[in-house]
Protein backbone atom coordinates (compact mmCIF):
# COMPACT_ATOMS: atom_id res chain seq x y z
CA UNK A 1 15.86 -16.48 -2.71
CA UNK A 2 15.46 -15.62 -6.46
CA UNK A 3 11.67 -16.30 -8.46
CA UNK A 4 11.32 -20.03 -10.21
CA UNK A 5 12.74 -19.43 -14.36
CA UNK A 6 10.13 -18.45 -16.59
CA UNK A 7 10.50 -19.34 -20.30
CA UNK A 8 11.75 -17.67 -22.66
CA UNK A 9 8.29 -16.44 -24.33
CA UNK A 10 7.05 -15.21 -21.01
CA UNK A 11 10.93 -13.11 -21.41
CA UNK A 12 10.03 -11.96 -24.76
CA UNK A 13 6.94 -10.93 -23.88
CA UNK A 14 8.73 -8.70 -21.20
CA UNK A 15 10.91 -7.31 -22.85
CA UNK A 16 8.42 -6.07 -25.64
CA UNK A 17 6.72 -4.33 -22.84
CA UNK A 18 8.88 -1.63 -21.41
CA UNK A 19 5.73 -0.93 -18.74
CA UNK A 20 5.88 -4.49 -17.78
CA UNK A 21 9.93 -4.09 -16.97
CA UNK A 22 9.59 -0.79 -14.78
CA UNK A 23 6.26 -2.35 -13.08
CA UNK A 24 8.94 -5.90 -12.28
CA UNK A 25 11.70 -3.75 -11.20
CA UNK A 26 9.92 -1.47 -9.43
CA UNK A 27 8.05 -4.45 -7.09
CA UNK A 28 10.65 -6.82 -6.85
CA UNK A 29 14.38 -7.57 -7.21
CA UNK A 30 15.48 -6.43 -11.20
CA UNK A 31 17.10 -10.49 -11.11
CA UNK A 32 15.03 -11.89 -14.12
CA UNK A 33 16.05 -15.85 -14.27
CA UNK A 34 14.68 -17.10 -17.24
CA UNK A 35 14.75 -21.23 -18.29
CA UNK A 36 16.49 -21.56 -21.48
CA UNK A 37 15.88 -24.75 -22.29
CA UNK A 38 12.47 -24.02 -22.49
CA UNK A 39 12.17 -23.07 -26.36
CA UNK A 40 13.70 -20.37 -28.64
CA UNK A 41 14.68 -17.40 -28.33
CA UNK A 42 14.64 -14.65 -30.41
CA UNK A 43 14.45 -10.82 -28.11
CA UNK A 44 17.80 -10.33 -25.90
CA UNK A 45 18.02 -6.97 -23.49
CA UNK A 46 18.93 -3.64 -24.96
CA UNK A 47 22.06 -1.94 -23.16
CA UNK A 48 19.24 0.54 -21.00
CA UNK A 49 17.27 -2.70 -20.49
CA UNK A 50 17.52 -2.35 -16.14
CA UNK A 51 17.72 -5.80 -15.75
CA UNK A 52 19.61 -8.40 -14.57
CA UNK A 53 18.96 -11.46 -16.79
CA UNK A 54 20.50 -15.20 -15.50
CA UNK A 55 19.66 -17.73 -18.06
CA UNK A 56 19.65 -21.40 -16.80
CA UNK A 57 20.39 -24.58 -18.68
CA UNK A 58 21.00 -28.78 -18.43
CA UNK A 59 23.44 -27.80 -21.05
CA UNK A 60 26.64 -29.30 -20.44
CA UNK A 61 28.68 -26.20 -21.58
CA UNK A 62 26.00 -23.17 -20.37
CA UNK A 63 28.52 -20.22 -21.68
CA UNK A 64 27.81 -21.96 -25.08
CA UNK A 65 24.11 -22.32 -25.17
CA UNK A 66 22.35 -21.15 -28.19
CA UNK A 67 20.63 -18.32 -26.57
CA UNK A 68 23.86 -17.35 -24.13
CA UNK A 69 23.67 -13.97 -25.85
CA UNK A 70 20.44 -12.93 -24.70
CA UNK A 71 21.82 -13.10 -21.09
CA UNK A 72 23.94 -11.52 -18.67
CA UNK A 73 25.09 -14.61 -17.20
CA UNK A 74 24.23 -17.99 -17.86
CA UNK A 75 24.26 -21.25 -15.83
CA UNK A 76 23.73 -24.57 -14.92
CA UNK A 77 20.40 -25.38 -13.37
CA UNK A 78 22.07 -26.43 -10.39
CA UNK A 79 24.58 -23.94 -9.63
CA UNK A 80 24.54 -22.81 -6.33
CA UNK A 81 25.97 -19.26 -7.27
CA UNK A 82 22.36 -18.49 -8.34
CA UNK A 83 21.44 -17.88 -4.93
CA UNK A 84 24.75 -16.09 -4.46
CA UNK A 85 23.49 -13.82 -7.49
CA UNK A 86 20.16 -13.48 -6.25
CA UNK A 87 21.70 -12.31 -2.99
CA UNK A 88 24.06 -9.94 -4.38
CA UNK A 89 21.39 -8.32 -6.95
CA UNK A 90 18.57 -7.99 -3.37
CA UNK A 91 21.24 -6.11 -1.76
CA UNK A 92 22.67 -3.79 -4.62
CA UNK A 93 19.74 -3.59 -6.87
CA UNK A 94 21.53 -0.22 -8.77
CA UNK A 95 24.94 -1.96 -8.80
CA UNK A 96 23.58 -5.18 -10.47
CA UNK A 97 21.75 -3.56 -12.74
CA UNK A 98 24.55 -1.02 -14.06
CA UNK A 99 27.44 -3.56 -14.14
CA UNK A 100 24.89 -5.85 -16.75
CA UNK A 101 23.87 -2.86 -18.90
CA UNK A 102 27.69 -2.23 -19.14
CA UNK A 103 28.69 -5.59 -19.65
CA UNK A 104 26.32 -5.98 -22.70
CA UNK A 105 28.08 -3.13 -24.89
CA UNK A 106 31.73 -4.39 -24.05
CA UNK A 107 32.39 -6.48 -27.39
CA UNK A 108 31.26 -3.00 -29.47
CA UNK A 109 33.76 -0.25 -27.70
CA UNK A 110 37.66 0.49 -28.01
CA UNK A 111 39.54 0.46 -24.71
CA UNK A 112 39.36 4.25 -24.08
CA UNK A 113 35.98 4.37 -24.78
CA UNK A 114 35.22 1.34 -22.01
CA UNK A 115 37.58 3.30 -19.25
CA UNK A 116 35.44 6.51 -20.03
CA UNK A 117 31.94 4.64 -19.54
CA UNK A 118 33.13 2.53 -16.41
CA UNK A 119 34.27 5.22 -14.88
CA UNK A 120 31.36 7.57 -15.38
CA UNK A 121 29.08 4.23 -13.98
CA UNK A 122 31.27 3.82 -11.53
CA UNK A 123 31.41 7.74 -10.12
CA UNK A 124 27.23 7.47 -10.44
CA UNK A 125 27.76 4.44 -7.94
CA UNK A 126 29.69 6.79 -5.46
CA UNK A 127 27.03 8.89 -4.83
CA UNK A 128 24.46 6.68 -4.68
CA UNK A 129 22.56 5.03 -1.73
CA UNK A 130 23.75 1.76 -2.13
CA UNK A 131 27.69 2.51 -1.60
CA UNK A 132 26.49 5.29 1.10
CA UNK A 133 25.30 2.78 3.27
CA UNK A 134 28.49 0.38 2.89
CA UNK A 135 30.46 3.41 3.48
CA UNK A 136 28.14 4.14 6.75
CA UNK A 137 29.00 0.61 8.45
CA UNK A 138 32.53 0.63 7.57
CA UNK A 139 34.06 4.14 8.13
CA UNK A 140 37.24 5.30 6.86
CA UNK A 141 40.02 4.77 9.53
CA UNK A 142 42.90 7.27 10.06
CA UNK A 143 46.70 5.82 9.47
CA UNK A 144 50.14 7.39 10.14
CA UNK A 145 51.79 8.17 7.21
CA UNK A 146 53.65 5.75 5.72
CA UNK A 147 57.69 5.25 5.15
CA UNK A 148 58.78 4.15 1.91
CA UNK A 149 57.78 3.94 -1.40
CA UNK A 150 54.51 2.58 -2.39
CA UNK A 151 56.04 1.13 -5.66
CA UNK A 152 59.46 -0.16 -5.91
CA UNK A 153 61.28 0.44 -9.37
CA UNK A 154 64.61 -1.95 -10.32
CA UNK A 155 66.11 -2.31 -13.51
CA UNK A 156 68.31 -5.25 -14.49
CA UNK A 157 69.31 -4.97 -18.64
CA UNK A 158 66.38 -5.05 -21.01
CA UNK A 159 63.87 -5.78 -17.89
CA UNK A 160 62.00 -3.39 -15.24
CA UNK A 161 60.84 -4.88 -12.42
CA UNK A 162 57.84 -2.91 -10.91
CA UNK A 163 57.08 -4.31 -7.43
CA UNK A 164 54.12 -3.21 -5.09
CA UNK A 165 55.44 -2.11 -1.78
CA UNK A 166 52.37 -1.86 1.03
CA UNK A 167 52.62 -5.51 2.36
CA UNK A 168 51.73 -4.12 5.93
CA UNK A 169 47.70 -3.62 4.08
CA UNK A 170 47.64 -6.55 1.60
CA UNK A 171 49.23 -4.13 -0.79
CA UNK A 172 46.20 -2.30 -1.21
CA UNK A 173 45.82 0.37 -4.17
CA UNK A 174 45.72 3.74 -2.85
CA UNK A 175 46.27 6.96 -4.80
CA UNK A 176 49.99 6.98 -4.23
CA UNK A 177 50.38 3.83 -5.14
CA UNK A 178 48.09 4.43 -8.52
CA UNK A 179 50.18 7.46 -9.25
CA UNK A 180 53.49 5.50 -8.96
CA UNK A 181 52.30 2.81 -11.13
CA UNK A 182 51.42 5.32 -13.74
CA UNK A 183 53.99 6.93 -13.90
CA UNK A 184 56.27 3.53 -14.09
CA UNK A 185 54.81 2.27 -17.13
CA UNK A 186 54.68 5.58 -18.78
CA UNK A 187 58.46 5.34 -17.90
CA UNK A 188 58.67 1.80 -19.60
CA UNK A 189 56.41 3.12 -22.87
CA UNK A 190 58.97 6.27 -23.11
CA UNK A 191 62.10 3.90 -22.89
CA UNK A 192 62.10 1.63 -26.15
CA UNK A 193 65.39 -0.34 -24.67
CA UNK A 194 62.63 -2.17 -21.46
CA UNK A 195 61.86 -5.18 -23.59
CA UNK A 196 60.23 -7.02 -20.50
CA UNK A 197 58.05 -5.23 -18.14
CA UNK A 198 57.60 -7.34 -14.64
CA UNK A 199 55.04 -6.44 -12.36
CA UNK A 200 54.90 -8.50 -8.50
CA UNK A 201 53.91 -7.74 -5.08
CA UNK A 202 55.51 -7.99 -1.92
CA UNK A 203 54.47 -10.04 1.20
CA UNK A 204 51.79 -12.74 1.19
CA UNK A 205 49.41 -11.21 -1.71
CA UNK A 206 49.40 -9.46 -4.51
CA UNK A 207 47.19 -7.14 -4.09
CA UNK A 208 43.83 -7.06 -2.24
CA UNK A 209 42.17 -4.39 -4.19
CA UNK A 210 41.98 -0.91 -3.70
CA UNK A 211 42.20 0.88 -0.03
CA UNK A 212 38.85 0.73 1.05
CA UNK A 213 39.96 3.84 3.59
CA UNK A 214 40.27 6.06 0.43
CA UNK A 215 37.17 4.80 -1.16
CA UNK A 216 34.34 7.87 -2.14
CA UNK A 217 36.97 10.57 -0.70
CA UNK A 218 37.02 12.53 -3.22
CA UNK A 219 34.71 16.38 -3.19
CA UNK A 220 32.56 15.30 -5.81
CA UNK A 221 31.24 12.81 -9.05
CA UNK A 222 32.74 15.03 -11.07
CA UNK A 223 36.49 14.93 -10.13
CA UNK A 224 36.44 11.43 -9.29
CA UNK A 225 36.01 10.62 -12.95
CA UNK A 226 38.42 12.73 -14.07
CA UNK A 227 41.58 12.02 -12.12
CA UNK A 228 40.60 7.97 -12.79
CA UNK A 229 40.46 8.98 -16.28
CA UNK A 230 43.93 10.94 -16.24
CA UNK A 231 45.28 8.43 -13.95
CA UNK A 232 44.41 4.69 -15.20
CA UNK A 233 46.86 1.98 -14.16
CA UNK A 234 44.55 -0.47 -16.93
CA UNK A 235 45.37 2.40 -19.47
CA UNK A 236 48.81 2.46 -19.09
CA UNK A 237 49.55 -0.96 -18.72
CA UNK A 238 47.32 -1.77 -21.56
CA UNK A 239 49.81 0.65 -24.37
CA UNK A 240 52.59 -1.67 -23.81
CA UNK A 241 50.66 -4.32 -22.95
CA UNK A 242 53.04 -7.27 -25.37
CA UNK A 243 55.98 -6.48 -22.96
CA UNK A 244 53.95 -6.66 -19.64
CA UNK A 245 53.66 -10.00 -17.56
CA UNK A 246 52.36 -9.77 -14.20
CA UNK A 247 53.10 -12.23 -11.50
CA UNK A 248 49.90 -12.70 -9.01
CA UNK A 249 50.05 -14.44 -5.29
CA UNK A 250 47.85 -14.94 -2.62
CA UNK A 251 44.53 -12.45 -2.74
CA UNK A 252 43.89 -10.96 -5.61
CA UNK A 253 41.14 -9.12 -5.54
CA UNK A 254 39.15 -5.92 -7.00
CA UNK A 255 41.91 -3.93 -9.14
CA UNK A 256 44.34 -6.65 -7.77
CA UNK A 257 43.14 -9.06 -11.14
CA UNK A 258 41.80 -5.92 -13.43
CA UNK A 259 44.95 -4.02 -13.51
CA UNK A 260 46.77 -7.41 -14.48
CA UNK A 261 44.21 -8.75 -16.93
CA UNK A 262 45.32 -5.60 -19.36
CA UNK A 263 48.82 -7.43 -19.38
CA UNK A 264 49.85 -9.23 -22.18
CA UNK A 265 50.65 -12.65 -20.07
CA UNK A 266 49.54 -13.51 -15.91
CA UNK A 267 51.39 -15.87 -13.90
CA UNK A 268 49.68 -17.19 -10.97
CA UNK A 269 50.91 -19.26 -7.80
CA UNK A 270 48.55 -22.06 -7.19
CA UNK A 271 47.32 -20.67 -4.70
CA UNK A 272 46.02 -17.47 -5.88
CA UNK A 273 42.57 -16.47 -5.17
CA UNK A 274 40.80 -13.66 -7.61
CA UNK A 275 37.53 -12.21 -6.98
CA UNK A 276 35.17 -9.14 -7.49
CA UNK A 277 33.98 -8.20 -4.64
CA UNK A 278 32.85 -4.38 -5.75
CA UNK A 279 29.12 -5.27 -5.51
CA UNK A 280 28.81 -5.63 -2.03
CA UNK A 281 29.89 -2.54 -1.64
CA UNK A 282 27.55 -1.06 -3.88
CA UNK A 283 29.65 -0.06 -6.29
CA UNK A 284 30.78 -1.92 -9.73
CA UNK A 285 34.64 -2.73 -11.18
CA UNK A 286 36.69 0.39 -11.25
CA UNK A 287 40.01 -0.55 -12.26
CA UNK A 288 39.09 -0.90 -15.85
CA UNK A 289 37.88 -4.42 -14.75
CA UNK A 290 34.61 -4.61 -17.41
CA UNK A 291 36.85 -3.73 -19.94
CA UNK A 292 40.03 -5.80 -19.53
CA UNK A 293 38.34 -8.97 -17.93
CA UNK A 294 35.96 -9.29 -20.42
CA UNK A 295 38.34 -9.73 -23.58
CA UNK A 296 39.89 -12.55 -21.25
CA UNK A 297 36.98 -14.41 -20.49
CA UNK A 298 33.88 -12.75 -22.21
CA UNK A 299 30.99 -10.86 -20.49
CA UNK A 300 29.28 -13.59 -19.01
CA UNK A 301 31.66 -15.07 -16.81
CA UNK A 302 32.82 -11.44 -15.86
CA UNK A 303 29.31 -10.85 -14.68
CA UNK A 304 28.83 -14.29 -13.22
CA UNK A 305 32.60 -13.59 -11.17
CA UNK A 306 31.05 -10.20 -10.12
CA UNK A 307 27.67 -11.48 -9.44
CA UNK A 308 28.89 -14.06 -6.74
CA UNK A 309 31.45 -12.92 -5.26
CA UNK A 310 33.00 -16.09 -5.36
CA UNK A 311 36.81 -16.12 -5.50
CA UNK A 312 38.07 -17.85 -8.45
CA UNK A 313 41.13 -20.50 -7.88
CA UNK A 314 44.58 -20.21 -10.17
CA UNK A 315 42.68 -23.44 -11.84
CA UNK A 316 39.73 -22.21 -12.60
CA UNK A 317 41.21 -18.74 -14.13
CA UNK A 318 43.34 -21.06 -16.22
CA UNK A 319 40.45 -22.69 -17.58
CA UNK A 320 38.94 -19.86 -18.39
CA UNK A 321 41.82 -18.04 -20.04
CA UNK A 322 41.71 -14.96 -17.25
CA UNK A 323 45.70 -16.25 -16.58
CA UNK A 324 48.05 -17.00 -19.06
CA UNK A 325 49.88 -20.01 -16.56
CA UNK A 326 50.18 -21.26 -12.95
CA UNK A 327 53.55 -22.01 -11.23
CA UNK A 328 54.88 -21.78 -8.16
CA UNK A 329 56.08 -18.35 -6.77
CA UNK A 330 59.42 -17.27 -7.73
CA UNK A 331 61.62 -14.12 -6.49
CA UNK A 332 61.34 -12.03 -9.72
């Protein structure tokens, strides 16, 4: 359960008094939900600002209310994801708080420069307590190695096709995979002649996010960052980015919509379902997802998608510009 909305003086008045903000974060949740029909509005939340401020409105288009910019998400009074939020934010206090202090600088930094902050928020996250205790209830599990390749390459004329290959586990990301897929479009950016770049995934989804099994594996903060640095799938899809469509099916989840959201045009089968589900894990987008889902749909509804948890339909992303078109699946 999240506080009633205070007005937008009584948030002005907090956020001219940094005391106030570490005395409200320190004794409750940092979820501020402020009413924003309730007057003007002239302060808004610096980037180190630790909170997590939902505006509320009767407004029939929220994302376009006046004072939408001094918030990190903004709804309608009766939204039921506010209590989804206010759940999320109770349970990953740090996690909230970073992904909204991100999310406000997003419209002011080049692509590099967002892949270099997420990931240093997002190897902070590792090693903190929130993702330690996610990582405590759900252990890694131990697989046989795996036949095959992890990424499938063909090449028919002009086009590459560049097909996920781990069906068996939703096609989850895992560092082979990554390194594949790296290397693939840095293949396609090399080779001037690949005029269409197609990117699919076998079985019933798309992708499911990254392997959860490989998740805070690596020996320290440190080299985390770096190899997600040297080895960004967003990154490299992004540089060719006008000869790049992706085709998304079934789950699409985690780096399974931020990897595709760099592309220059997303297909979807109706029945696609995209989410963010990093949160509950204590952790925050790390696929390049604050930086390519944002210029899709703006900051707002990339924290409101994060904040919830709620999986978005092919619909809904079309409505909101995060896919390009829906049509039934095709063998591509």
């Amino acid at each position: 359960m999240y506080a009633a909305p205070i007005s937008t003086t009584h948030l002005a008045e907090l956020l001219a008094d940094p005391t106030g903000v570490s005395e409200l974060v320190r004794d409750n949740s940092p979820l501020v939900v402020v009413d924003l029909d309730s007057g003007p509005l002239t302060s808004r939340p610096e980037t180190m600002t630790p909170l997590v401020v939902v505006g509320v409105t009767t407004a029939a288009s929220p994302g376009e209310h006046s004072h939408a910019a001094a918030c990190d998400a903004v709804l309608d009074k009766d939204d039921a994801g506010l209590e989804s939020m206010a759940g999320t934010v109770a349970r990953a206090p740090g996690a909230s708080t970073v992904l909204a202090q991100l999310l406000r600088g997003t419209s002011t930094r080049s692509v590099d420069d967002g892949l270099f902050v997420e990931s240093l928020a997002y190897s902070t996250l590792l090693m903190g307590p929130e993702f330690a205790r996610w990582r405590a209830t759900t252990p890694p599990r131990s697989r046989p190695s795996e036949a095959g390749s992890a990424v499938v390459l063909e090449r028919s004329g002009h086009r590459l096709d560049i097909r996920l290959n781990r069906p068996h586990v939703r096609n989850a990301l895992n560092a082979a995979m990554r390194d594949a897929l790296v290397d693939a479009f840095r293949l396609a950016a090399l080779d001037t002649s690949v005029s269409e770049v197609y990117l699919s995934g076998a079985g019933p989804t798309y992708s499911a996010g990254g392997d959860l099994d490989e998740f805070g594996t690596f020996e320290n903060a440190v080299q985390a960052h770096l190899v997600r640095l040297q080895q960004s799938v967003g990154r490299a899809v992004h540089q060719i980015r006008d000869r790049v469509t992706v085709f998304l099916h079934g789950a699409c989840y985690g780096s399974g919509v931020e990897i595709p959201a760099f592309a220059g045009r997303i297909v979807a089968d109706p029945g696609t379902r995209i989410a963010l589900p990093e949160l509950s894990l204590g952790l925050i987008p790390g696929a390049g997802g604050t930086v390519s889902i944002p210029r899709r749909i703006g900051r707002h509804r990339t924290a409101e998608l994060a904040l919830t948890g709620t999986p978005m339909t092919a619909q809904d992303a079309l409505a909101c510009g995060l896919i390009d078109a829906v049509e039934p699946r095709q063998s591509v």
